[in-house]
PDB file of N, CA and C in Angstrom:
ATOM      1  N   UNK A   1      10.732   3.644 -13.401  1.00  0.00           N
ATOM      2  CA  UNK A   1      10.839   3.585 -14.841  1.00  0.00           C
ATOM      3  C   UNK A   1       9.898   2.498 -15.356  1.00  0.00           C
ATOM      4  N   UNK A   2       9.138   2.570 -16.234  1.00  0.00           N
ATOM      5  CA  UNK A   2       8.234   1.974 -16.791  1.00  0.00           C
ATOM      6  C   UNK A   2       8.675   1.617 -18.332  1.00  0.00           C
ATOM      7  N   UNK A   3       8.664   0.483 -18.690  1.00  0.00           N
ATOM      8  CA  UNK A   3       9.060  -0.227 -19.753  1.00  0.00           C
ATOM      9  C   UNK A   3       8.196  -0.157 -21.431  1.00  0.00           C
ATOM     10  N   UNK A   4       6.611  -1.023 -20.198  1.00  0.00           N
ATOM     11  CA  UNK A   4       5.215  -1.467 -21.136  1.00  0.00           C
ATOM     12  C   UNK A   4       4.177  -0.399 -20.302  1.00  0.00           C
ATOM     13  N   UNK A   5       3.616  -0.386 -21.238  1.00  0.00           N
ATOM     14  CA  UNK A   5       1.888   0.376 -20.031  1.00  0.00           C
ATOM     15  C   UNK A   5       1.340  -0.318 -20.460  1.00  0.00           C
ATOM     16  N   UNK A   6       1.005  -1.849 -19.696  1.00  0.00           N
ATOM     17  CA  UNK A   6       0.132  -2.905 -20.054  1.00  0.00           C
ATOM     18  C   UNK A   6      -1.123  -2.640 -19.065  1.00  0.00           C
ATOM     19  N   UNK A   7      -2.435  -2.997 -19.435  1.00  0.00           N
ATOM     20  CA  UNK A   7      -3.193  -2.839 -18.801  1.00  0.00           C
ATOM     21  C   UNK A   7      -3.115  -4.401 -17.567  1.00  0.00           C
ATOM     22  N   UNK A   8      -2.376  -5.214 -18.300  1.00  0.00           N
ATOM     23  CA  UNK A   8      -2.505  -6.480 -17.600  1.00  0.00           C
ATOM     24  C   UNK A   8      -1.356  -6.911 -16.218  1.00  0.00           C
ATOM     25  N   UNK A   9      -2.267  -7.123 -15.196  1.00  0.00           N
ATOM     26  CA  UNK A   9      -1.168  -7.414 -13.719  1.00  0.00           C
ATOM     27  C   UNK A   9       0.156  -7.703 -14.406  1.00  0.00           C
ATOM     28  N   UNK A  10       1.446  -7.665 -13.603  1.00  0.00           N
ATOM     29  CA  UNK A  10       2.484  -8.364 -13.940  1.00  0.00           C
ATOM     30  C   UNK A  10       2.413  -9.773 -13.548  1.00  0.00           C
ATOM     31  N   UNK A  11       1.903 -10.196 -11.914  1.00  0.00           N
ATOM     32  CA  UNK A  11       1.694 -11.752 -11.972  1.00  0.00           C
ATOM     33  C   UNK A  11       0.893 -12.576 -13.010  1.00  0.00           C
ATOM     34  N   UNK A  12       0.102 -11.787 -14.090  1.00  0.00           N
ATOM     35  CA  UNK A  12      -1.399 -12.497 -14.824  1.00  0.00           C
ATOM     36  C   UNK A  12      -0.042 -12.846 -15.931  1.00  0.00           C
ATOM     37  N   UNK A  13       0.997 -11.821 -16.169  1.00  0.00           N
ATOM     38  CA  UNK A  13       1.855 -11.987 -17.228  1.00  0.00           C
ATOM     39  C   UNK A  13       2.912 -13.064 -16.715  1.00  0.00           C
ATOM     40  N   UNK A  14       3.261 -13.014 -15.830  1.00  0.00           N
ATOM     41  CA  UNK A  14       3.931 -13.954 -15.357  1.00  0.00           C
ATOM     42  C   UNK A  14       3.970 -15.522 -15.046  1.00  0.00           C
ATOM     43  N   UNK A  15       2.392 -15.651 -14.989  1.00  0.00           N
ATOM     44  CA  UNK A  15       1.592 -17.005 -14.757  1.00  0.00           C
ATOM     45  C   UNK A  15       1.643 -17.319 -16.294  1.00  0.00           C
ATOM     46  N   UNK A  16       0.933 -16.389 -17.281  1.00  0.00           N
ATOM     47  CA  UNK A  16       0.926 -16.882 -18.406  1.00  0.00           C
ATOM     48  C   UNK A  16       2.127 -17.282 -19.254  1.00  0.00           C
ATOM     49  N   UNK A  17       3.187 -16.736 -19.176  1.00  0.00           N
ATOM     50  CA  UNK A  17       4.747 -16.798 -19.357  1.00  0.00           C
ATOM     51  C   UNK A  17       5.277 -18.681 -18.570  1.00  0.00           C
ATOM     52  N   UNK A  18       4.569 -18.989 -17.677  1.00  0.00           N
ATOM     53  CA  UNK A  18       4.612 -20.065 -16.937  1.00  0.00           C
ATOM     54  C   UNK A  18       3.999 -21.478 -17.527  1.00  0.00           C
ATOM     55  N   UNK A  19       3.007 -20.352 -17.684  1.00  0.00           N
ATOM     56  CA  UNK A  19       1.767 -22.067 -18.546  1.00  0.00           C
ATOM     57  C   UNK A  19       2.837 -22.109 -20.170  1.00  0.00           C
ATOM     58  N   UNK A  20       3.125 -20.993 -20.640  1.00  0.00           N
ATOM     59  CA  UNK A  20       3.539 -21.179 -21.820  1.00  0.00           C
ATOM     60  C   UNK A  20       4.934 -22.153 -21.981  1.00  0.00           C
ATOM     61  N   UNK A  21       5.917 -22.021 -20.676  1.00  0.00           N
ATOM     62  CA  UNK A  21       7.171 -22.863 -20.313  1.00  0.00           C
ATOM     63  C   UNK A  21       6.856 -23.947 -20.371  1.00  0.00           C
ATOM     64  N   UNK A  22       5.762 -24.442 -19.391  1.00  0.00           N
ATOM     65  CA  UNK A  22       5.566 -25.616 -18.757  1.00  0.00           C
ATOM     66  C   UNK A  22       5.101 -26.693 -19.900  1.00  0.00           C
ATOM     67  N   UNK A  23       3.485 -25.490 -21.136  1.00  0.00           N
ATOM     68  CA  UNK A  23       3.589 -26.817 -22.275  1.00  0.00           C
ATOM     69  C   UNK A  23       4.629 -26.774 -23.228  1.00  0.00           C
ATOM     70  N   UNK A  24       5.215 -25.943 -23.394  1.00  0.00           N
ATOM     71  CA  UNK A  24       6.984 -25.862 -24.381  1.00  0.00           C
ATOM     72  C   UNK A  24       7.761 -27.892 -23.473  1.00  0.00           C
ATOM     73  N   UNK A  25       7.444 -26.713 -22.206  1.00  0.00           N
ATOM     74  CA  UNK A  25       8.910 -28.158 -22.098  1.00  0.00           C
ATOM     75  C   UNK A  25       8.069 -29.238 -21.494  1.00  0.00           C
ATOM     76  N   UNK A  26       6.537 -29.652 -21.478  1.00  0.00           N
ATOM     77  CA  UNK A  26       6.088 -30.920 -21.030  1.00  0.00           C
ATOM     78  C   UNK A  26       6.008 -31.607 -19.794  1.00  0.00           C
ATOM     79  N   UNK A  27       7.179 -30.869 -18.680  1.00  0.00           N
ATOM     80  CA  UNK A  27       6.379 -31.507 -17.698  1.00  0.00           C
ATOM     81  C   UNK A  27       6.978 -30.290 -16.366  1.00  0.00           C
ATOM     82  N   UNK A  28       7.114 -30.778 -15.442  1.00  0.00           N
ATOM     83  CA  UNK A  28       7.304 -29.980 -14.742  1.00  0.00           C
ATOM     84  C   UNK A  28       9.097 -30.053 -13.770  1.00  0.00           C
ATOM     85  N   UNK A  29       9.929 -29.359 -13.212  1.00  0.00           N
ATOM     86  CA  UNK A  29      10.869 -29.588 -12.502  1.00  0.00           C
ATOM     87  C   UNK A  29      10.811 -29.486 -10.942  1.00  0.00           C
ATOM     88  N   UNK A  30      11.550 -29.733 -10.225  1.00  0.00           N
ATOM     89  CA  UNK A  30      11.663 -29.684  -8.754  1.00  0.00           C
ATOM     90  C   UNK A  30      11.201 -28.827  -7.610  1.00  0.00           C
ATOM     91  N   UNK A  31      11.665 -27.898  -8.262  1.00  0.00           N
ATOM     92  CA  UNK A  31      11.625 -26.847  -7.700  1.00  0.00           C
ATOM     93  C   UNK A  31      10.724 -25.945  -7.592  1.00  0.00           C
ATOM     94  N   UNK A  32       9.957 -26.185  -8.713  1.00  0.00           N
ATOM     95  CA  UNK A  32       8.511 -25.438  -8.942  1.00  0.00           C
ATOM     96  C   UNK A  32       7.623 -26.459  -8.261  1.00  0.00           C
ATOM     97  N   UNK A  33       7.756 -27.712  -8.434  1.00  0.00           N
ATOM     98  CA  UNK A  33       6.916 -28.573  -7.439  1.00  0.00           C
ATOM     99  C   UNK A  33       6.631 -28.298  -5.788  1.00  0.00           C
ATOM    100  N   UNK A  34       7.972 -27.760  -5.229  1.00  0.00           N
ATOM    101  CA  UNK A  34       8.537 -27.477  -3.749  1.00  0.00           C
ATOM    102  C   UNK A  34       7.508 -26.073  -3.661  1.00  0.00           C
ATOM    103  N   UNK A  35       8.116 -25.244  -4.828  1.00  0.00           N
ATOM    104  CA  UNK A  35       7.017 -23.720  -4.330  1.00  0.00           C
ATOM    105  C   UNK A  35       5.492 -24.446  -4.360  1.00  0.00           C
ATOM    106  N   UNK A  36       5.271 -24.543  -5.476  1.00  0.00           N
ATOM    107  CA  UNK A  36       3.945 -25.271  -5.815  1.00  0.00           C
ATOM    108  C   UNK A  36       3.383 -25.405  -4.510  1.00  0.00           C
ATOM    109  N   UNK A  37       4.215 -26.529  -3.857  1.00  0.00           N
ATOM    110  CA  UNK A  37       3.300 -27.150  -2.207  1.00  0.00           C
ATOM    111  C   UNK A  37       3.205 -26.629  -1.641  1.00  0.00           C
ATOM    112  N   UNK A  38       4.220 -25.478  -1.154  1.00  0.00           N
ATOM    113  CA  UNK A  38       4.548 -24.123   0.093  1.00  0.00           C
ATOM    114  C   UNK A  38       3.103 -23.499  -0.197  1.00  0.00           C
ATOM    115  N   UNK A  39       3.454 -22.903  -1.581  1.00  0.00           N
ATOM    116  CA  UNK A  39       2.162 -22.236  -1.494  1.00  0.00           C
ATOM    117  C   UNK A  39       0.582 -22.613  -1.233  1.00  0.00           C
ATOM    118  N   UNK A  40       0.214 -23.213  -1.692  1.00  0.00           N
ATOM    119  CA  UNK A  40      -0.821 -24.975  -1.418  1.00  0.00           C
ATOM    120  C   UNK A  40      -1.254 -25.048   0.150  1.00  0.00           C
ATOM    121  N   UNK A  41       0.046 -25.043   0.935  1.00  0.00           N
ATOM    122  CA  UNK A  41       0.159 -25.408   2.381  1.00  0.00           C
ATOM    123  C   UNK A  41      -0.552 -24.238   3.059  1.00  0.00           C
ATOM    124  N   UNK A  42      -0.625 -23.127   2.291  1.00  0.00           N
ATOM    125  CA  UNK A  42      -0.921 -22.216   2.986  1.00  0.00           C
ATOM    126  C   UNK A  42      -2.019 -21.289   2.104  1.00  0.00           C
ATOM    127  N   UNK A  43      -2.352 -21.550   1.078  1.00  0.00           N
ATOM    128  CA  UNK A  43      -3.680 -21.758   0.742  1.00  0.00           C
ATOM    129  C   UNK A  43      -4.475 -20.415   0.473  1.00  0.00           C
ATOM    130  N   UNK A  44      -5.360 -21.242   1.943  1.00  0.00           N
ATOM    131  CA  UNK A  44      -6.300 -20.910   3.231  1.00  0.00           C
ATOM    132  C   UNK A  44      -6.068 -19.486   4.042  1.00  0.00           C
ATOM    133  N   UNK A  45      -4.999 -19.125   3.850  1.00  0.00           N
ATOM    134  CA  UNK A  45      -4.664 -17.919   4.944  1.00  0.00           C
ATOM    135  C   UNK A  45      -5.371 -16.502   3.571  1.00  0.00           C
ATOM    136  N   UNK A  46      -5.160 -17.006   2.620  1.00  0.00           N
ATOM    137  CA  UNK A  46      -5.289 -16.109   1.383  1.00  0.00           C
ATOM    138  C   UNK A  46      -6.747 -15.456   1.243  1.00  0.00           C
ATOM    139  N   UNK A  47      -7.560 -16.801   1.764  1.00  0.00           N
ATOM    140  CA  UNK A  47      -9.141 -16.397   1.926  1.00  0.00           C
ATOM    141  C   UNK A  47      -9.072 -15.479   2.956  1.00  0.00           C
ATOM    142  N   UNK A  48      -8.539 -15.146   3.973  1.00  0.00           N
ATOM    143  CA  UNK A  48      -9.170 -13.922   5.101  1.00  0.00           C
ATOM    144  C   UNK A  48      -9.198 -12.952   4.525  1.00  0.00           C
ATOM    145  N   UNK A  49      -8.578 -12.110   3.732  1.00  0.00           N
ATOM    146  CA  UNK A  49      -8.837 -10.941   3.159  1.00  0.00           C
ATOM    147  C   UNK A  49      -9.505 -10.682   2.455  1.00  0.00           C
ATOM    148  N   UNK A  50     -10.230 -12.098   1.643  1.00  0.00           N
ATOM    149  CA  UNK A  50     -11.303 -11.726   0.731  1.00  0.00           C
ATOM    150  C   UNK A  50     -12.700 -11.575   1.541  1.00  0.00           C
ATOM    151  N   UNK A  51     -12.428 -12.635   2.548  1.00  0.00           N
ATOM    152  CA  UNK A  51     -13.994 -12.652   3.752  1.00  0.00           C
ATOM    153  C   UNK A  51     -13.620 -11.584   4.672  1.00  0.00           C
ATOM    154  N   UNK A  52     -12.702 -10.828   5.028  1.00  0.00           N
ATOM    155  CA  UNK A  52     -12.970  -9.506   5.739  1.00  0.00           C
ATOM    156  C   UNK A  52     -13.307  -8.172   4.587  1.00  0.00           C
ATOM    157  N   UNK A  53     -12.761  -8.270   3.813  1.00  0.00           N
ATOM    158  CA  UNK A  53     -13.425  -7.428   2.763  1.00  0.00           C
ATOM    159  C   UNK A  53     -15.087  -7.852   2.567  1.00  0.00           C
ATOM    160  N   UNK A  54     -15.746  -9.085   2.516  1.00  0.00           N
ATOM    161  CA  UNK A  54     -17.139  -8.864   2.870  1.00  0.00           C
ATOM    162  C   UNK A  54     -17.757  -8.781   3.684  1.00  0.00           C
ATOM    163  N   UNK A  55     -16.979  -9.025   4.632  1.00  0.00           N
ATOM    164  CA  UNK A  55     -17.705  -8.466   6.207  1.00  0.00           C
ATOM    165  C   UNK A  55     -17.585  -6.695   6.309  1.00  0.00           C
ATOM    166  N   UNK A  56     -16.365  -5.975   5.420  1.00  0.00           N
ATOM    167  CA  UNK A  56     -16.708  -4.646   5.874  1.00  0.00           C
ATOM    168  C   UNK A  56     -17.254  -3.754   4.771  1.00  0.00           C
ATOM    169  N   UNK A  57     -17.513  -4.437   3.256  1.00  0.00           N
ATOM    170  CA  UNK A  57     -18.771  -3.923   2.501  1.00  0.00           C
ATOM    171  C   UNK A  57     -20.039  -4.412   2.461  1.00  0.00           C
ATOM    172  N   UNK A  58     -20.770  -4.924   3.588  1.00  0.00           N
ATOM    173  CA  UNK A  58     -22.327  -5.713   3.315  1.00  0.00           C
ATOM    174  C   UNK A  58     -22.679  -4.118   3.048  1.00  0.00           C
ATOM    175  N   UNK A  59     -22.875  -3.265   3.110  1.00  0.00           N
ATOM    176  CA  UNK A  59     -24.160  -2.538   2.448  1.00  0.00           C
ATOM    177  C   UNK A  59     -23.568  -1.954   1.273  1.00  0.00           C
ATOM    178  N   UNK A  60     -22.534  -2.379   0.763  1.00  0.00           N
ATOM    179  CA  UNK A  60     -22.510  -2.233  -0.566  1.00  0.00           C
ATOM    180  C   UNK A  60     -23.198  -3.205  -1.245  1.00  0.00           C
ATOM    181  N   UNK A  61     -22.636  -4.440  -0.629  1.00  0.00           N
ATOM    182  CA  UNK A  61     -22.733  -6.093  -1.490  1.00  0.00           C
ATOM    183  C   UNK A  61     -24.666  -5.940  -1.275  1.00  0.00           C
ATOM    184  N   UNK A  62     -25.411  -5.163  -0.343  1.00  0.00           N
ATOM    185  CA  UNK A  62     -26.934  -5.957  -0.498  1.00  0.00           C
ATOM    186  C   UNK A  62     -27.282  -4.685  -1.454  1.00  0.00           C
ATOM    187  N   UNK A  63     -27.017  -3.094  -1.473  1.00  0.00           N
ATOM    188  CA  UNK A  63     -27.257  -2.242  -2.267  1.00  0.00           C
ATOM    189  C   UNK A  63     -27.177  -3.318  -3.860  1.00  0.00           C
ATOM    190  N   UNK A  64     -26.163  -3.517  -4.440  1.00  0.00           N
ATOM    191  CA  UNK A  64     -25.850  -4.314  -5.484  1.00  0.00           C
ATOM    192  C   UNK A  64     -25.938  -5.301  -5.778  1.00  0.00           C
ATOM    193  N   UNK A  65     -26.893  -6.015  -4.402  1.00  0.00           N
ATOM    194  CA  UNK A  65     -26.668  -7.824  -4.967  1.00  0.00           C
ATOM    195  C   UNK A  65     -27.674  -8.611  -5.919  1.00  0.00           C
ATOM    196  N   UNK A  66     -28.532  -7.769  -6.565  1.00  0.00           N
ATOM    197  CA  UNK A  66     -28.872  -8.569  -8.154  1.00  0.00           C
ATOM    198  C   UNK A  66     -27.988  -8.168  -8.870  1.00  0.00           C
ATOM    199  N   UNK A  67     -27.303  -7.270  -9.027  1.00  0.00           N
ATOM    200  CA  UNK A  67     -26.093  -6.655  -9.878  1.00  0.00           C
ATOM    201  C   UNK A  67     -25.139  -8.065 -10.158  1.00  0.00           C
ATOM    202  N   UNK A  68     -24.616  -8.170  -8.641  1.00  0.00           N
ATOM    203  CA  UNK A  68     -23.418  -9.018  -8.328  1.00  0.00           C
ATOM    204  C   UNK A  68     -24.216 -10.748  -8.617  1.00  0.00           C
ATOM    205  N   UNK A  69     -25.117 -11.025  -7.917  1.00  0.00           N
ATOM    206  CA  UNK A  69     -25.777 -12.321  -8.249  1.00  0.00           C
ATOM    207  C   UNK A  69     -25.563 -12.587  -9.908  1.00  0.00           C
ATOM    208  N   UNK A  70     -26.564 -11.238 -11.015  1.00  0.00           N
ATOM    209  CA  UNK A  70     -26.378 -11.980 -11.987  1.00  0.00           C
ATOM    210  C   UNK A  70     -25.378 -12.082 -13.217  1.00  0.00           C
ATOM    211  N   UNK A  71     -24.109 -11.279 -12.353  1.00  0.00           N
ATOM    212  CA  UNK A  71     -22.489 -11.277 -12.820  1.00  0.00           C
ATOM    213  C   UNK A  71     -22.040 -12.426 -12.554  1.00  0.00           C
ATOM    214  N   UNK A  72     -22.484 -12.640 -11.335  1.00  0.00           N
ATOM    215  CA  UNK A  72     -21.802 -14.205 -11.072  1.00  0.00           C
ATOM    216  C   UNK A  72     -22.281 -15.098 -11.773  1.00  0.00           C
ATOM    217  N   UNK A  73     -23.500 -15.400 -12.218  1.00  0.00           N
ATOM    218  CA  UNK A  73     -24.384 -16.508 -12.981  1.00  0.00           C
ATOM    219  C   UNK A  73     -23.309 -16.403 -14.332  1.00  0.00           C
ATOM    220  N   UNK A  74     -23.593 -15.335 -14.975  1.00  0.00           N
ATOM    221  CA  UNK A  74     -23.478 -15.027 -16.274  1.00  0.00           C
ATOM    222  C   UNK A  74     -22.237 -15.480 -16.532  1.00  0.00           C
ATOM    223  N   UNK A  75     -20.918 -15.513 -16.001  1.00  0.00           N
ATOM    224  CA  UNK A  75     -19.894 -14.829 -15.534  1.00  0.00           C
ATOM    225  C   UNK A  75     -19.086 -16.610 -15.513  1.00  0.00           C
ATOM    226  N   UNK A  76     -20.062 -17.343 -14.920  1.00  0.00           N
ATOM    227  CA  UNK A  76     -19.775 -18.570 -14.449  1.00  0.00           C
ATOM    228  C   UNK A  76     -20.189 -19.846 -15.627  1.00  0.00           C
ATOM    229  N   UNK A  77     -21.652 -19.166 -16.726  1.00  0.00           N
ATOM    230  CA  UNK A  77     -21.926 -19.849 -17.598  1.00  0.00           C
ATOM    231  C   UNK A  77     -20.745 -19.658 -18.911  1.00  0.00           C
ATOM    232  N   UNK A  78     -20.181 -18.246 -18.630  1.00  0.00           N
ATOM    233  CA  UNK A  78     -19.391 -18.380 -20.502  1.00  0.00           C
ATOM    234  C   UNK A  78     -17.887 -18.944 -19.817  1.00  0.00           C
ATOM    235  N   UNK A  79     -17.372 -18.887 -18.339  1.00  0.00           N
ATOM    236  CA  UNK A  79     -16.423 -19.787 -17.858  1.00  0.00           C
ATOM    237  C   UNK A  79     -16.837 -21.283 -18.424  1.00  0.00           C
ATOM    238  N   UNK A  80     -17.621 -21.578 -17.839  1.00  0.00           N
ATOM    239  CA  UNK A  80     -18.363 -23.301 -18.479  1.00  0.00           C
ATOM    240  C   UNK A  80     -18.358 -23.437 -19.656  1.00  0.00           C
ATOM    241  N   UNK A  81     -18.841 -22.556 -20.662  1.00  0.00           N
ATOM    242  CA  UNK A  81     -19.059 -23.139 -22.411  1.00  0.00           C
ATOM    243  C   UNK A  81     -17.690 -22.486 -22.838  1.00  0.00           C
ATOM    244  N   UNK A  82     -16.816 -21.968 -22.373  1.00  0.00           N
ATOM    245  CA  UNK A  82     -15.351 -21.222 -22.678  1.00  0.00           C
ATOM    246  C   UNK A  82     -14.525 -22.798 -22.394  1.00  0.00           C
ATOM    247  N   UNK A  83     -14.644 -23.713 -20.892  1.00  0.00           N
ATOM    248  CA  UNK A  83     -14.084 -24.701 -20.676  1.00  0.00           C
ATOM    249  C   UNK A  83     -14.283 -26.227 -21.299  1.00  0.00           C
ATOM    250  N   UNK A  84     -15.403 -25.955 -21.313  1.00  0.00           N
ATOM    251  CA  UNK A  84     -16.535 -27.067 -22.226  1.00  0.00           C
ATOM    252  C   UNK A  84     -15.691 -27.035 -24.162  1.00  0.00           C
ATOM    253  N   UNK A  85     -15.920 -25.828 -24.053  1.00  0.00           N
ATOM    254  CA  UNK A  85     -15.139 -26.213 -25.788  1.00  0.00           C
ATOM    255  C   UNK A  85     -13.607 -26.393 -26.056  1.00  0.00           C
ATOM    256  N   UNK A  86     -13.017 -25.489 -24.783  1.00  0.00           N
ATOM    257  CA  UNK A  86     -11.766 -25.977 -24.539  1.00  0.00           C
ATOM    258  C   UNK A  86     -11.244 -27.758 -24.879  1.00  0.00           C
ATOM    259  N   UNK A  87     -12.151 -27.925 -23.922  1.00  0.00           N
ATOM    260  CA  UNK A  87     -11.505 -29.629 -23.536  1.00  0.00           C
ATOM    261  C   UNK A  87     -12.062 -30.193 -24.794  1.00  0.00           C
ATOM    262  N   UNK A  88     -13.258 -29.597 -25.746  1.00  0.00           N
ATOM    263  CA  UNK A  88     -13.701 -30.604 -26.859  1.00  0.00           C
ATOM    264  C   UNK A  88     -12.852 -30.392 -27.945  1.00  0.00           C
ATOM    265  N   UNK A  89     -11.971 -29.315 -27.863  1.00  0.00           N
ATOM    266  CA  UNK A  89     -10.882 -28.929 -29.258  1.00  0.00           C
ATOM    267  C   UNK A  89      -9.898 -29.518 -28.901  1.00  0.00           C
ATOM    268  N   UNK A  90      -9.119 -29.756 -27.620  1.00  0.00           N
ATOM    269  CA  UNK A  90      -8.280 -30.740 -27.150  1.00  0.00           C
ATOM    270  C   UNK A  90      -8.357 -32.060 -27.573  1.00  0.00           C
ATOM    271  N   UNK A  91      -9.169 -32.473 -26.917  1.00  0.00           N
ATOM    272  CA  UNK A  91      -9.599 -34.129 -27.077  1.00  0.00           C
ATOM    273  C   UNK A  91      -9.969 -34.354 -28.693  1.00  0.00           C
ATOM    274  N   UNK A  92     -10.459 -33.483 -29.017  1.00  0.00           N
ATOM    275  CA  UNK A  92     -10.729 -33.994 -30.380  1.00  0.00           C
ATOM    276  C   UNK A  92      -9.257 -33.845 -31.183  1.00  0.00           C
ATOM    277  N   UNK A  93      -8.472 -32.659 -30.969  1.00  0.00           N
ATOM    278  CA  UNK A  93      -6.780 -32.936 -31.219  1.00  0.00           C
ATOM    279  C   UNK A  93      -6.254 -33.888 -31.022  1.00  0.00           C
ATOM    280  N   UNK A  94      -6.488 -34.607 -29.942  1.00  0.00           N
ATOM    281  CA  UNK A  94      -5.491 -35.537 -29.262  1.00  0.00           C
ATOM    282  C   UNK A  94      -5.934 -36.942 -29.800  1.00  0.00           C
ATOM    283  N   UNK A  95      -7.308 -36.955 -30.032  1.00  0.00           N
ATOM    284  CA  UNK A  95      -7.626 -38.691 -30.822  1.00  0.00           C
ATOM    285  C   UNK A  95      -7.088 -38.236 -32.434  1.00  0.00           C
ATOM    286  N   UNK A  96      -7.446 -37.152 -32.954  1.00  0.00           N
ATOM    287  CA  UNK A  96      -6.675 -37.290 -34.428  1.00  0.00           C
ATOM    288  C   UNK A  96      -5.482 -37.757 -33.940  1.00  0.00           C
ATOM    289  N   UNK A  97      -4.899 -36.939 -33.134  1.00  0.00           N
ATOM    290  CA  UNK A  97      -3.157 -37.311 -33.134  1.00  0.00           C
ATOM    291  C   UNK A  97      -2.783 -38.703 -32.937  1.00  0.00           C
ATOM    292  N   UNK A  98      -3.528 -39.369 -32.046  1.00  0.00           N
ATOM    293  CA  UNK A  98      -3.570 -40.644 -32.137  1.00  0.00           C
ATOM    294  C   UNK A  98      -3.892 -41.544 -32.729  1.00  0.00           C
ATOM    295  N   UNK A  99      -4.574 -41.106 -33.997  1.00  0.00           N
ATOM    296  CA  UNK A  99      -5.270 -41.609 -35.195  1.00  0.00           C
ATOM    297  C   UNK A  99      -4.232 -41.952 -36.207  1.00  0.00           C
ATOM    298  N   UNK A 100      -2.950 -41.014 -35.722  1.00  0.00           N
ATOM    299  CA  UNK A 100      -2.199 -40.807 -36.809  1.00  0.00           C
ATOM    300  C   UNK A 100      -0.935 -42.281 -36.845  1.00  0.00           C
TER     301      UNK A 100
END
């Protein structure tokens, strides 16, 4: 049974549902700290499936790799000026607020 037909993961909704708790209530509790580390601890195991997935498409990845190269560039610059203005609408919030 299907509820929503969201185009969006349920974990992407779930993380975001998370960030939205966490600045509501300001800091963080116990227990999410404990998962927090578990998961942390183990990381690393998460990367093998992304590096065996490129070990068993290289002749896709070299067929496509100016494709993929300049997705990644592009991809990585509006991440940067997306984070870059982030933190300058913040900070510039946070000295008014302190202005006040």
């Amino acid at each position: 049974m299907r509820f929503f037909d969201l185009i969006v993961p349920g974990p992407v909704i779930g993380m975001v549902l998370l960030l939205f708790f966490l600045i509501i209530k300001k800091s963080s509790f116990q227990s999410l700290d404990n998962a927090a580390f578990l998961h942390l601890r183990y990381l690393p195991l998460l990367f093998i499936p992304a590096a065996m997935g490129i070990i068993t498409q290289v002749d896709t990845i070299s067929k496509e790799f100016w494709a993929i190269v300049i997705s990644l560039f592009f991809g990585t610059l509006i991440a940067l000026a997306f984070s870059a203005k982030l933190i300058d609408i913040m900070t510039t919030k946070k000295e008014k607020k302190n202005e006040l």
